[in-house]
Protein backbone atom coordinates (compact mmCIF):
# COMPACT_ATOMS: atom_id res chain seq x y z
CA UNK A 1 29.40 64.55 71.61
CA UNK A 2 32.68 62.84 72.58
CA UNK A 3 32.89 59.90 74.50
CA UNK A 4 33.79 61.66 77.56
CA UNK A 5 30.99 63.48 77.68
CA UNK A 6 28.47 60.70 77.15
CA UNK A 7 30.66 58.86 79.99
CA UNK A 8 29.97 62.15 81.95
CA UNK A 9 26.05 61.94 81.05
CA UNK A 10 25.98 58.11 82.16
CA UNK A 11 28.20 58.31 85.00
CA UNK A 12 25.17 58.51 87.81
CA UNK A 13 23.18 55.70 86.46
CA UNK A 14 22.73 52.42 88.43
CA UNK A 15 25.67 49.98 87.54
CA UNK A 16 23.88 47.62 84.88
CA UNK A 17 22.44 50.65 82.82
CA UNK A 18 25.79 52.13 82.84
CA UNK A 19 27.74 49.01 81.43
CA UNK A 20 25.15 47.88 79.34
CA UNK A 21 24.93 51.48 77.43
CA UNK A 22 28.86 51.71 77.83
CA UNK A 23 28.69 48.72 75.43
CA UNK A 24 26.30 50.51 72.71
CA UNK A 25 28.44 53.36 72.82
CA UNK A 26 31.43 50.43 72.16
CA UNK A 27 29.90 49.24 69.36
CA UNK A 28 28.45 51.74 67.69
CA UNK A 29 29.87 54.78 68.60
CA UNK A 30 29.24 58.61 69.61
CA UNK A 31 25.02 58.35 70.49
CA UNK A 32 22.58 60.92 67.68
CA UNK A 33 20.64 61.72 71.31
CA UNK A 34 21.47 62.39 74.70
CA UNK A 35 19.68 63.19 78.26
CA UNK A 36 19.56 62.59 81.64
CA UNK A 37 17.78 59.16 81.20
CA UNK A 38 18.20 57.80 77.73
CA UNK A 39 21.15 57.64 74.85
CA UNK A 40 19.73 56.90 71.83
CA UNK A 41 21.04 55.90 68.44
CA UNK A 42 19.03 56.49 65.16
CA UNK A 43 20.12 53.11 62.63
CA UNK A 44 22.70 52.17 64.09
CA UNK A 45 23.64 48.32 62.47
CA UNK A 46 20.51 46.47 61.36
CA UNK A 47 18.30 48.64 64.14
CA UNK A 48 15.79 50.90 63.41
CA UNK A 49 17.00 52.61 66.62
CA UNK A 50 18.73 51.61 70.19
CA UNK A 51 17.93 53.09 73.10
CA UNK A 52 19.92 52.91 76.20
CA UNK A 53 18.18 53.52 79.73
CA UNK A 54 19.11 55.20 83.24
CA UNK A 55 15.69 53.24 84.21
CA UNK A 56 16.59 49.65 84.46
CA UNK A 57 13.46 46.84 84.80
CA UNK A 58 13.98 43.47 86.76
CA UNK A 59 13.18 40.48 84.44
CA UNK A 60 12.80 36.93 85.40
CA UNK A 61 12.97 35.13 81.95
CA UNK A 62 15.06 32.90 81.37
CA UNK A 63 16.75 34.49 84.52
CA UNK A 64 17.02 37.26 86.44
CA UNK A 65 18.39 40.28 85.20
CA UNK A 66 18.17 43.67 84.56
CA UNK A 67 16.98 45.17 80.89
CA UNK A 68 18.20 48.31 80.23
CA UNK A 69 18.74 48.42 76.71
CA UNK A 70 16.14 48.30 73.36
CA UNK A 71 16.71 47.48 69.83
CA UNK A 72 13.83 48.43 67.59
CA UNK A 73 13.16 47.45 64.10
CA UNK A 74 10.49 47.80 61.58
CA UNK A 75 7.91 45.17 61.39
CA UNK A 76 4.24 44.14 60.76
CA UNK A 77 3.16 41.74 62.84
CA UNK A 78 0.40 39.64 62.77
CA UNK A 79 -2.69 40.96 65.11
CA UNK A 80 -3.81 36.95 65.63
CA UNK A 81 -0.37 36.59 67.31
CA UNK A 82 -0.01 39.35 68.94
CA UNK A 83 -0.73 37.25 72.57
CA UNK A 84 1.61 34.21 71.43
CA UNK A 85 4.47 37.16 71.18
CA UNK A 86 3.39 38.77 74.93
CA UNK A 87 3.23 35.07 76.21
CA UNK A 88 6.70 34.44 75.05
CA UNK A 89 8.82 37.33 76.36
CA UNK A 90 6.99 40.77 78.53
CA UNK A 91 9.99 42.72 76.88
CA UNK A 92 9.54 41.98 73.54
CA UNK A 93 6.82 45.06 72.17
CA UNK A 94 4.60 45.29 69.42
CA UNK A 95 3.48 48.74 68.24
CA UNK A 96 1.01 48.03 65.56
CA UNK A 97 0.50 51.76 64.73
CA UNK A 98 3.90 52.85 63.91
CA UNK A 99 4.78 49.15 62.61
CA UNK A 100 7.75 48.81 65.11
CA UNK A 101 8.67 45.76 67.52
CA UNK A 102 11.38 45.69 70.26
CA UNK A 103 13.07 43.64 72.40
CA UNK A 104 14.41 45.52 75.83
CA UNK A 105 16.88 43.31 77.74
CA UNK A 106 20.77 43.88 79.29
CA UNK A 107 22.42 43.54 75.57
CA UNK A 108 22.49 44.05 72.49
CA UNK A 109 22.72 39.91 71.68
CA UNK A 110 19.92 39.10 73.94
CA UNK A 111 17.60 41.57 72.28
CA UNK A 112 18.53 39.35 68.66
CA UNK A 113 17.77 36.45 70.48
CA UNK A 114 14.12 37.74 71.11
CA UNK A 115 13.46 39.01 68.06
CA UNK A 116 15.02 36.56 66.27
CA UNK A 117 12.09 34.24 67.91
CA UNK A 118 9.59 36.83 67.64
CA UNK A 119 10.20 36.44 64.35
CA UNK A 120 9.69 32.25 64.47
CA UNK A 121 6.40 32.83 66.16
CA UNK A 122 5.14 35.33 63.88
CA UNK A 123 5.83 33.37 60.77
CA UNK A 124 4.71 29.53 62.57
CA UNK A 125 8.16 28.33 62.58
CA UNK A 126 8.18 27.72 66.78
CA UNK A 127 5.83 27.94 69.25
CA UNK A 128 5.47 29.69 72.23
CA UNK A 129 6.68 27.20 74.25
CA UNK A 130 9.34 25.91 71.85
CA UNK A 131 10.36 29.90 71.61
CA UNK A 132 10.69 30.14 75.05
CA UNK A 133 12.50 26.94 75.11
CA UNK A 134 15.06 27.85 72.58
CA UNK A 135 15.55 31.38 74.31
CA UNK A 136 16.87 29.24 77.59
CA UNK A 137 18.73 26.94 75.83
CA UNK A 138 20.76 29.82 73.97
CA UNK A 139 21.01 31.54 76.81
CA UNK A 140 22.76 29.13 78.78
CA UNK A 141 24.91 28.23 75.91
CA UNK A 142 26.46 31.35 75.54
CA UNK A 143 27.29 31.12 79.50
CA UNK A 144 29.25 27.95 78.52
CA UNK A 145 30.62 29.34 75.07
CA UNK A 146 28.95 27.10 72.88
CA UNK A 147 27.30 28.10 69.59
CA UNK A 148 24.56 30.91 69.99
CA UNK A 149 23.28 31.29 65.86
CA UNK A 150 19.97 33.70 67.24
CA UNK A 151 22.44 36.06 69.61
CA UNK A 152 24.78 36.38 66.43
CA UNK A 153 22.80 38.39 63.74
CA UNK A 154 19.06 38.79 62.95
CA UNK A 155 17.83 35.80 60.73
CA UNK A 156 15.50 37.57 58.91
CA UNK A 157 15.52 41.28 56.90
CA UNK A 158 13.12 43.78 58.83
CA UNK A 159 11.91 45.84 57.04
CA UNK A 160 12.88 49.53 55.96
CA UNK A 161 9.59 51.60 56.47
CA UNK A 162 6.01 50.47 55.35
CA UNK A 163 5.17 49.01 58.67
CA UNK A 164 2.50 51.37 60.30
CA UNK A 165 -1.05 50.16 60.62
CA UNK A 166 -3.34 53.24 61.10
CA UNK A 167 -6.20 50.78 61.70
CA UNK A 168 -9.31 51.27 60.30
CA UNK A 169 -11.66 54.29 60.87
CA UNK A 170 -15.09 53.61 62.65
CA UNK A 171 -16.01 57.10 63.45
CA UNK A 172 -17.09 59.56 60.03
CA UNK A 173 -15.90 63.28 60.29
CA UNK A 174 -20.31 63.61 60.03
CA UNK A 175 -20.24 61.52 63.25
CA UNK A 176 -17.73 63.32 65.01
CA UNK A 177 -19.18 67.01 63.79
CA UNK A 178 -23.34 65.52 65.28
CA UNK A 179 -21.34 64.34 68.37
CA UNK A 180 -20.19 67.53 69.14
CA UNK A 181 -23.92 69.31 68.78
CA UNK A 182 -25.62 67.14 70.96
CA UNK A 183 -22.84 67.65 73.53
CA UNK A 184 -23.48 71.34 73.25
CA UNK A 185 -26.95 71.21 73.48
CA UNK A 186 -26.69 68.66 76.74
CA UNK A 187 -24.52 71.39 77.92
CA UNK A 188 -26.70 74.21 77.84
């Protein structure tokens, strides 16, 4: 797909979704998938996958804005921390059966920034608080062009695969198979 026709494709989303894909596309290049609402890009950089979206979300933290965009990776995250990470950003996502987390926000940068300190509160090395902290304080630094180390790179490896957490099985196929008797013979 040239990059005419993903500008044709994007050209009747709303204004932030439009600019803030238009940048993936600048960065990375002609999209792997393309439709009516999202552009996606299959390891694209250090991402597991980005995905660019017509559907934008307001978000209050640290300010308003609109997210738009989501950079996955591959991670396992801790269960017992699972409410520190929801506490610390709404658009930062932890799917503990296919072993992915995201960040969705307006960039590309802002997403590092959150997983960046995802990261920190997954391992013990901030708080939620201090996380959330630290995410304003960057934040406003880059508005004033002052060193922004967590919007710059990821500070830690994710991982390639070998995420996934299938849980564990309560249920026996025997349970399942007796389940399915008795429900016949309620039903009759």
């Amino acid at each position: 797909m040239s990059a005419k026709q993903i500008s044709a494709s994007i050209q009747n989303w709303p204004e932030d979704a439009r600019e803030a894909a238009q940048l993936v596309v600048d960065q990375y290049g002609e999209p792997d998938e393309v439709t009516d609402s999202v552009v996606i890009w299959h390891k694209p950089g250090p991402w597991k996958r980005i995905v660019a979206y017509k559907r934008v979300h307001e978000h209050n933290f640290p300010t308003t804005h609109l997210d738009s965009v989501e950079s996955v990776i591959d991670y396992r995250f801790p269960v017992d921390k699972i409410n520190d990470v929801a506490a610390f950003d709404g658009s930062v996502v932890v799917n503990r059966t296919t072993g992915e987390v995201s960040a969705r926000c307006h960039d590309e940068q802002a997403n590092c920034l959150a997983l960046n300190l995802m990261h920190d509160i997954a391992t013990g090395a901030k708080s939620v608080t201090e996380a959330r902290n630290y995410y304003a304080k960057e934040f406003i630094d880059y508005r004033r062009k002052k060193p922004t180390p967590y919007m710059e790179k990821l500070h830690f490896t994710p991982a390639q695969g070998g995420t996934a957490d299938p849980d564990v099985r309560l249920l026996s196929d025997e349970d399942l198979k007796k389940a399915v008797e008795e429900g016949k013979a309620a039903g009759s």
